[in-house]
N, C-alpha and C. Protein backbone atom coordinates (compact mmCIF):
# COMPACT_ATOMS: atom_id res chain seq x y z
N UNK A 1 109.47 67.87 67.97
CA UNK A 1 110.53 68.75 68.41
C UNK A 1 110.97 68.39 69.83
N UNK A 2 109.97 68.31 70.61
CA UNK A 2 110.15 67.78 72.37
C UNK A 2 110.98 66.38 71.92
N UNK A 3 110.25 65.71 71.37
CA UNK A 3 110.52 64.41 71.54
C UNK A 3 112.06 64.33 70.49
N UNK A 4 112.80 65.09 69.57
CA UNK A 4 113.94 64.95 69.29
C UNK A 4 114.78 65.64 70.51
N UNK A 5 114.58 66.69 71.04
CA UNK A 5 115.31 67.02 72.05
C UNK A 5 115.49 66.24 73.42
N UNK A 6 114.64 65.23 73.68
CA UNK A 6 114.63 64.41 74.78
C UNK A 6 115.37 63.18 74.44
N UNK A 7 115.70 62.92 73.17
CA UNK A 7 116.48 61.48 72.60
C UNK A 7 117.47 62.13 72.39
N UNK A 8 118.09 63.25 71.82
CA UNK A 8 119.33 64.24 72.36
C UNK A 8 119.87 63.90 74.00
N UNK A 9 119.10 64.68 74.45
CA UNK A 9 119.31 64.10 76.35
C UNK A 9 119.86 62.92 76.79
N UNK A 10 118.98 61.54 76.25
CA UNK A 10 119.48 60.75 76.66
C UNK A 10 120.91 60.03 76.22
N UNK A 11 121.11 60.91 75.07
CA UNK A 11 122.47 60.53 74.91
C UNK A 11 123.36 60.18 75.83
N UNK A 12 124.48 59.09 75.95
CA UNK A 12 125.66 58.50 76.73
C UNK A 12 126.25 60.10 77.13
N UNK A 13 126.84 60.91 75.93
CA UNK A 13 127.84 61.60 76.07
C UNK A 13 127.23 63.27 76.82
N UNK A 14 125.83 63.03 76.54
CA UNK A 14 125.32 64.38 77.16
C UNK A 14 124.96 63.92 78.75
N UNK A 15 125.58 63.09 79.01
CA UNK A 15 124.95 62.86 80.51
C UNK A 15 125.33 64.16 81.54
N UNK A 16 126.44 64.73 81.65
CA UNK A 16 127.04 65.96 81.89
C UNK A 16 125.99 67.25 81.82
N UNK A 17 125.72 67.24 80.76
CA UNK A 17 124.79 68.33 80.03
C UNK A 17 123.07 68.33 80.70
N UNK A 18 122.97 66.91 80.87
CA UNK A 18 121.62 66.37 81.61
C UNK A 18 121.36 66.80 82.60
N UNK A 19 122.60 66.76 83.80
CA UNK A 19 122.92 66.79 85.27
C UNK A 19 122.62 68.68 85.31
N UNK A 20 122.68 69.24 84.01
CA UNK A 20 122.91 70.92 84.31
C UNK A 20 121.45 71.32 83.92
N UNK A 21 121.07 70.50 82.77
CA UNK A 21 119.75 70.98 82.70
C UNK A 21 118.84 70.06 83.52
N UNK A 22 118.78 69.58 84.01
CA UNK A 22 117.39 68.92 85.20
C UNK A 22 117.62 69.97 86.24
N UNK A 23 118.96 70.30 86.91
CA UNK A 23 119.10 71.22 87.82
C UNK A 23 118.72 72.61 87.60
N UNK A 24 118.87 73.02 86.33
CA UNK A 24 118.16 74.58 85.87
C UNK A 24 116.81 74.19 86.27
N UNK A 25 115.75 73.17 85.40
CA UNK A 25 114.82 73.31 85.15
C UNK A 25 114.27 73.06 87.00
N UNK A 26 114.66 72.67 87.63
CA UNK A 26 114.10 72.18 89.35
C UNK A 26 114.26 73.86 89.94
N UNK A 27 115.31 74.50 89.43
CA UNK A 27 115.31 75.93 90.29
C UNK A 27 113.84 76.77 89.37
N UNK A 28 113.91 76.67 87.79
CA UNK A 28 112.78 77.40 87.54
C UNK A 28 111.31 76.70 88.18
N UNK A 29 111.04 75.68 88.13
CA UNK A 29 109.97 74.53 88.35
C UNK A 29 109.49 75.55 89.89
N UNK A 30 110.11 75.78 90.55
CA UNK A 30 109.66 76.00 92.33
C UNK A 30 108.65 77.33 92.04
N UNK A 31 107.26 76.98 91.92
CA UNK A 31 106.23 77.89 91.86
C UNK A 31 105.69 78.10 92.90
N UNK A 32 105.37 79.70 93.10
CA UNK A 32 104.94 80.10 94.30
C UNK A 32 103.69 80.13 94.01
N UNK A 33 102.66 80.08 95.33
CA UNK A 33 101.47 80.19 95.29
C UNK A 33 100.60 81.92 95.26
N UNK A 34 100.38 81.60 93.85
CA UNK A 34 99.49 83.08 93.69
C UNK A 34 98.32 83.04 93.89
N UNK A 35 97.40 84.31 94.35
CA UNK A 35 96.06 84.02 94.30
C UNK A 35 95.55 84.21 93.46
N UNK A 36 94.50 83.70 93.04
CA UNK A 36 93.49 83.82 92.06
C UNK A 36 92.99 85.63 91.70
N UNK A 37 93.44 86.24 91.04
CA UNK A 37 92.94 87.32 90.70
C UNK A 37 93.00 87.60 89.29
N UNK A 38 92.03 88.47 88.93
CA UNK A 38 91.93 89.09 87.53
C UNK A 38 91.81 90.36 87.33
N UNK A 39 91.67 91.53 86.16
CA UNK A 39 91.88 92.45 85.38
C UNK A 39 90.36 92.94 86.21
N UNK A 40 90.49 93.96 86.65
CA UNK A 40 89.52 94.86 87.87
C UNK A 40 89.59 94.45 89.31
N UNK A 41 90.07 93.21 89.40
CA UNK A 41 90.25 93.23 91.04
C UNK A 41 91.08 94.21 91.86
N UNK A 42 90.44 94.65 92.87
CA UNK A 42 92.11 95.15 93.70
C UNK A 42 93.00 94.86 94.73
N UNK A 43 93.90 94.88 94.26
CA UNK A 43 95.45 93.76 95.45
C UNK A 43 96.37 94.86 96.18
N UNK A 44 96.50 94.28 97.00
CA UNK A 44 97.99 94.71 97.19
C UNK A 44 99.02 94.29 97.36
N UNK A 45 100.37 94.14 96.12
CA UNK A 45 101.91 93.33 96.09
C UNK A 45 102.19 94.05 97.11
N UNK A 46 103.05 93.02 98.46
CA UNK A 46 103.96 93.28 98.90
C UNK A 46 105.42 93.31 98.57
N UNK A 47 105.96 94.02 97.81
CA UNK A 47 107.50 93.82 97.42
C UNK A 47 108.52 94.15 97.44
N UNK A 48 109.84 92.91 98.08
CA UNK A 48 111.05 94.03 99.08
C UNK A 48 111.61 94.53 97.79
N UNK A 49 112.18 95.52 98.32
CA UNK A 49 113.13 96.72 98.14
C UNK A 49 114.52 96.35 98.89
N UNK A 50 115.72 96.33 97.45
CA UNK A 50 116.85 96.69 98.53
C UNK A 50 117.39 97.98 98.22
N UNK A 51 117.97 98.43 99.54
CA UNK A 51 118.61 99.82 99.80
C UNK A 51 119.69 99.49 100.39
N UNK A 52 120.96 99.68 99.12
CA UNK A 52 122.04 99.59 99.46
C UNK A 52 121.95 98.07 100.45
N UNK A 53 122.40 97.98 101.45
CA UNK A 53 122.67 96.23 101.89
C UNK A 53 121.32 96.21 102.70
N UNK A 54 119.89 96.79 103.06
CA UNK A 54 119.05 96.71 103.56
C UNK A 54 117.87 96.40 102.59
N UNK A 55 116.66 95.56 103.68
CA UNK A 55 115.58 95.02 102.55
C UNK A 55 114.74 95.59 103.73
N UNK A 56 113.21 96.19 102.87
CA UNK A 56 112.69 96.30 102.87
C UNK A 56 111.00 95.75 102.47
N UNK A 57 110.16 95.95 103.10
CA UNK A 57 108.93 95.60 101.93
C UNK A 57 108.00 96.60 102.09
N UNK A 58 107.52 97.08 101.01
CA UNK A 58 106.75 98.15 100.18
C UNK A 58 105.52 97.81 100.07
N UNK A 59 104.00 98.54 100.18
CA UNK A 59 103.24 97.73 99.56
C UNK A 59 102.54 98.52 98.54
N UNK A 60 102.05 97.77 97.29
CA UNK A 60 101.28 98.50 96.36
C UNK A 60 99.86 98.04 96.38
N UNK A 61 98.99 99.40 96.49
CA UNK A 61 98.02 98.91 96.57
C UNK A 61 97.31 99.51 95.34
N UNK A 62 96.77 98.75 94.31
CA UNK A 62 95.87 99.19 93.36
C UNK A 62 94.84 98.69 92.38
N UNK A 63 94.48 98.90 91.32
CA UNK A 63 94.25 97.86 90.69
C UNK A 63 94.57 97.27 89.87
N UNK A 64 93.99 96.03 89.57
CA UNK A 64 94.28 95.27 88.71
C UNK A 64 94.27 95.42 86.64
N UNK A 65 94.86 95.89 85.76
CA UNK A 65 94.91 96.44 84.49
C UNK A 65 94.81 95.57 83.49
N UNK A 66 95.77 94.60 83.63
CA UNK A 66 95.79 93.48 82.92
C UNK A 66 96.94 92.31 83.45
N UNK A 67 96.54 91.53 83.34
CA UNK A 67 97.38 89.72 83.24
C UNK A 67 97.38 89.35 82.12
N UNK A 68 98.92 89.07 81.60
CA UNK A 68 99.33 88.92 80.67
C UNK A 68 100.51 87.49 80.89
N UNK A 69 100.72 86.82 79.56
CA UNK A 69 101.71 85.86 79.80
C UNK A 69 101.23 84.79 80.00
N UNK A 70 101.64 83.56 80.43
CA UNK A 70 101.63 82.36 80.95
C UNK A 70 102.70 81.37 81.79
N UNK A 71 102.62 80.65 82.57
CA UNK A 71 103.61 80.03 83.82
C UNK A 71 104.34 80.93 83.88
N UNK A 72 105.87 80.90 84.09
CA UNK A 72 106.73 81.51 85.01
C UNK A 72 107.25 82.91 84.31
N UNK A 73 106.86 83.47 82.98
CA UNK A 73 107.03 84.57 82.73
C UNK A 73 105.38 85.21 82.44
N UNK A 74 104.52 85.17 83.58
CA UNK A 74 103.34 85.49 83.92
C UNK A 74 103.46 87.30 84.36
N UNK A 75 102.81 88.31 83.61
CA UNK A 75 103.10 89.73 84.71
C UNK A 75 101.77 90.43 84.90
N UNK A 76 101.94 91.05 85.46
CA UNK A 76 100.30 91.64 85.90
C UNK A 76 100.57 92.83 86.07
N UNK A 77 99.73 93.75 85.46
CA UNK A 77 100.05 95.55 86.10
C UNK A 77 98.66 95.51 86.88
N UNK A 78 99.45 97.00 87.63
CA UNK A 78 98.38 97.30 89.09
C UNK A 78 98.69 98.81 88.67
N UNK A 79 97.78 99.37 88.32
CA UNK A 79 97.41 100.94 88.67
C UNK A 79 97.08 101.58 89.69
N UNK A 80 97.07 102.35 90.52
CA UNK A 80 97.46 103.42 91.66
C UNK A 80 97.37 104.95 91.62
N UNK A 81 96.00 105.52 92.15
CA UNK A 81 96.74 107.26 91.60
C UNK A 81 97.21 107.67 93.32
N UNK A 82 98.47 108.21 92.97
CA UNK A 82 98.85 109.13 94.29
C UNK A 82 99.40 110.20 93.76
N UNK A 83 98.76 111.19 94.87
CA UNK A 83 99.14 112.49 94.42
C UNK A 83 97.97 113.37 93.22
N UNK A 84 97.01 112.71 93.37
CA UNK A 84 96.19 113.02 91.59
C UNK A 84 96.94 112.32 90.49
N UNK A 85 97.99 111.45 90.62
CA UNK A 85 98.98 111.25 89.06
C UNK A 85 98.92 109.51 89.02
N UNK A 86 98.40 109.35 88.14
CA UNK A 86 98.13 108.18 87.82
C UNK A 86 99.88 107.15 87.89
N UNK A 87 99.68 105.86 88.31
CA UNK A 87 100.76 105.44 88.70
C UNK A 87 100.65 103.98 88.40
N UNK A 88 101.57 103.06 87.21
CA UNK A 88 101.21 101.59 87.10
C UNK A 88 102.57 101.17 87.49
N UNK A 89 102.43 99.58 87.24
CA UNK A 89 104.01 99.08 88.20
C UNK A 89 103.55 97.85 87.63
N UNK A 90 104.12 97.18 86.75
CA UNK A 90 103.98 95.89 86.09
C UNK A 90 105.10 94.71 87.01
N UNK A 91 104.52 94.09 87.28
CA UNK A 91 105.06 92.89 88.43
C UNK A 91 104.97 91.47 87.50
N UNK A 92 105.98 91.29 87.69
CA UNK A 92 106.26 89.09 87.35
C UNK A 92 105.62 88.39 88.22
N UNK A 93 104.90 87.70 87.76
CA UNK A 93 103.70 87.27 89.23
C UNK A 93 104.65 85.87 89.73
N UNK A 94 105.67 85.71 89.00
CA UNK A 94 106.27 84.31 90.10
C UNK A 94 107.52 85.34 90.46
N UNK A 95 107.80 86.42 90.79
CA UNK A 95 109.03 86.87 91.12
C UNK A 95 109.91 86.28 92.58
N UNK A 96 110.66 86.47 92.70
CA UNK A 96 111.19 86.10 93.91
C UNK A 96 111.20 87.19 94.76
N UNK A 97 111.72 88.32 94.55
CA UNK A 97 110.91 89.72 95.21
C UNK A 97 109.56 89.95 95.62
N UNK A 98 108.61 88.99 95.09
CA UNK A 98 107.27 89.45 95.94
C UNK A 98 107.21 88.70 97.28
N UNK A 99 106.50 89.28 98.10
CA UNK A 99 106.04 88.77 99.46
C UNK A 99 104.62 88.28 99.54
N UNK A 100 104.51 88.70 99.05
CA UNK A 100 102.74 88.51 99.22
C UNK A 100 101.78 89.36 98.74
N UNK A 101 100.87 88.69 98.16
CA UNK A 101 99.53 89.53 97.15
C UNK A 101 98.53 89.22 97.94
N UNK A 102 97.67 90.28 98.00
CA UNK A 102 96.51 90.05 98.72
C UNK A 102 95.22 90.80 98.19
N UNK A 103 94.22 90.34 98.22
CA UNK A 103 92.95 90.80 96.89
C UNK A 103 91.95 91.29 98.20
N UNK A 104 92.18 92.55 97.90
CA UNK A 104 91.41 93.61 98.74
C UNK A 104 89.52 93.12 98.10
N UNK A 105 89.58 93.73 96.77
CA UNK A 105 87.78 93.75 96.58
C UNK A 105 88.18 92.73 94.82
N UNK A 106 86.85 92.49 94.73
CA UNK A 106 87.21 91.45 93.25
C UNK A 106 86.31 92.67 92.50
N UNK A 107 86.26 93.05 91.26
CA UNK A 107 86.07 93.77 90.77
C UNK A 107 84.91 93.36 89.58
N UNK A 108 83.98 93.86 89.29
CA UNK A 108 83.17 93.32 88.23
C UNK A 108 83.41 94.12 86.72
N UNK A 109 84.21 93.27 85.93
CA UNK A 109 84.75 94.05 85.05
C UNK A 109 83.84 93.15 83.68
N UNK A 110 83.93 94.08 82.51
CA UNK A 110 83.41 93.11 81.10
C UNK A 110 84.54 93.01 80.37
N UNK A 111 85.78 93.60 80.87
CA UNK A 111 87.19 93.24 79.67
C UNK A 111 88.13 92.49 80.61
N UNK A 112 88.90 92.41 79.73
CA UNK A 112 90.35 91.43 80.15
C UNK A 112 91.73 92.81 80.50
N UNK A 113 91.15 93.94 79.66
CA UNK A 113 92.50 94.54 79.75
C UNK A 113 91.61 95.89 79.91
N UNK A 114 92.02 96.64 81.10
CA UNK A 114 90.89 97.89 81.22
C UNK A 114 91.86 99.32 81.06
N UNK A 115 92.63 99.41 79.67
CA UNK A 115 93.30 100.43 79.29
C UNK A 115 92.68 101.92 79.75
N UNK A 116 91.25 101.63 79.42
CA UNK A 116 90.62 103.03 79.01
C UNK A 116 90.24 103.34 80.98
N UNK A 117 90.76 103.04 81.77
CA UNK A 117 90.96 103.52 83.38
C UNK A 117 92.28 104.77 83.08
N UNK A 118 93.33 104.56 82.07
CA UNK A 118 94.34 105.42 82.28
C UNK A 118 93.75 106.79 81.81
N UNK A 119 92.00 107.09 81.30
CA UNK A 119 92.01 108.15 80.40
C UNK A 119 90.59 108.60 81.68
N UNK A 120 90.59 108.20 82.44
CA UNK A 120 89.36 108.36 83.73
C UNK A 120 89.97 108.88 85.11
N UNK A 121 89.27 109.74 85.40
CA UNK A 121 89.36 110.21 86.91
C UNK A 121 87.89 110.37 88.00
N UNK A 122 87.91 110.60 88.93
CA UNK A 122 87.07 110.55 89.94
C UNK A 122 86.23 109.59 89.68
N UNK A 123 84.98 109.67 89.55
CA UNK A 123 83.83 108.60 90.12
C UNK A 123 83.90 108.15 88.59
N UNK A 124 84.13 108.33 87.90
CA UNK A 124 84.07 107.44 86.58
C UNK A 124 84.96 106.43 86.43
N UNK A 125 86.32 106.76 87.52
CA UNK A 125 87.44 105.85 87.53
C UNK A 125 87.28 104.51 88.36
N UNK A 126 85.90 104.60 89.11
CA UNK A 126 85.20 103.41 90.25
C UNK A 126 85.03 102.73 88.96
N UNK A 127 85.31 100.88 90.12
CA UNK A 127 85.07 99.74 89.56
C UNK A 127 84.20 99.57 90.45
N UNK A 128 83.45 98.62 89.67
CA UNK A 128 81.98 98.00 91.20
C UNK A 128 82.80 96.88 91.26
N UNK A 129 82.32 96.59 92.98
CA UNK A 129 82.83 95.17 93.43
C UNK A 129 81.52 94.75 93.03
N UNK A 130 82.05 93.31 92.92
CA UNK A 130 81.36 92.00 92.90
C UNK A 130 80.47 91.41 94.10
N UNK A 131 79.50 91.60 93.56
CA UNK A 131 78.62 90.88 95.14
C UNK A 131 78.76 89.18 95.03
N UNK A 132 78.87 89.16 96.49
CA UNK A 132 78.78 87.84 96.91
C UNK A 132 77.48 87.03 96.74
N UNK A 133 77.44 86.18 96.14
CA UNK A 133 76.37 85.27 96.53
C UNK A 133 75.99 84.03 97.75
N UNK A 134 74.91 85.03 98.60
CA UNK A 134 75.13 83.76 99.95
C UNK A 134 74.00 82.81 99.83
């Protein structure tokens, strides 16, 4: 399939067509550097906000729920309670809106996807961090 669509490409008459897709694919290609985190860690996305013609940046701080996806349509939810009311915010981890992620504690989790946090409150809702090994 790759390889009929790439002898397509080199066609004489698609050279036009070539010049538009190498240039799409170089604007998606520009990957930002994420950090290494997983499903119990906790981060906090920095991510602007515009208001009306002003930008802002916000930060979320919570945890980590699940990573889902792969390369550039990669998303990650982060759970948050404020207020007592439980609060998630699913983020595109290559967005152009983020500023910066930063991994507060790494979390020692046994799943990939920790649904059953949305049905927990107080000390049952603690994740243990991960001890370091020195």
């Amino acid at each position: 399939m790759i390889l009929a669509e790439s002898l397509l490409l080199l066609h004489p008459k698609n050279h036009v067509m070539n010049a538009a897709i190498a240039f799409v694919q170089e604007q998606y290609n520009i990957k930002k550097e994420v950090p290494k985190f997983k499903a119990g860690d906790n981060v906090t996305v920095n991510y602007k906000i515009l208001e009306g013609n002003k930008e802002r940046i916000q930060g979320f701080k919570g945890d980590v729920i699940k990573r889902q996806g792969v390369g550039l349509t990669a998303t990650f939810t982060v759970r948050k309670i404020s207020d007592a009311v439980g609060v998630e915010r699913t983020f595109p981890a290559f967005s152009p809106n983020i500023e910066s992620i930063i991994v507060n504690k790494v979390g020692r989790v046994r799943r990939a996807k920790l649904y059953f946090q949305r049905d927990r409150s107080g000390k049952s809702a603690r994740i243990k961090e991960k001890r370091q090994v020195s």
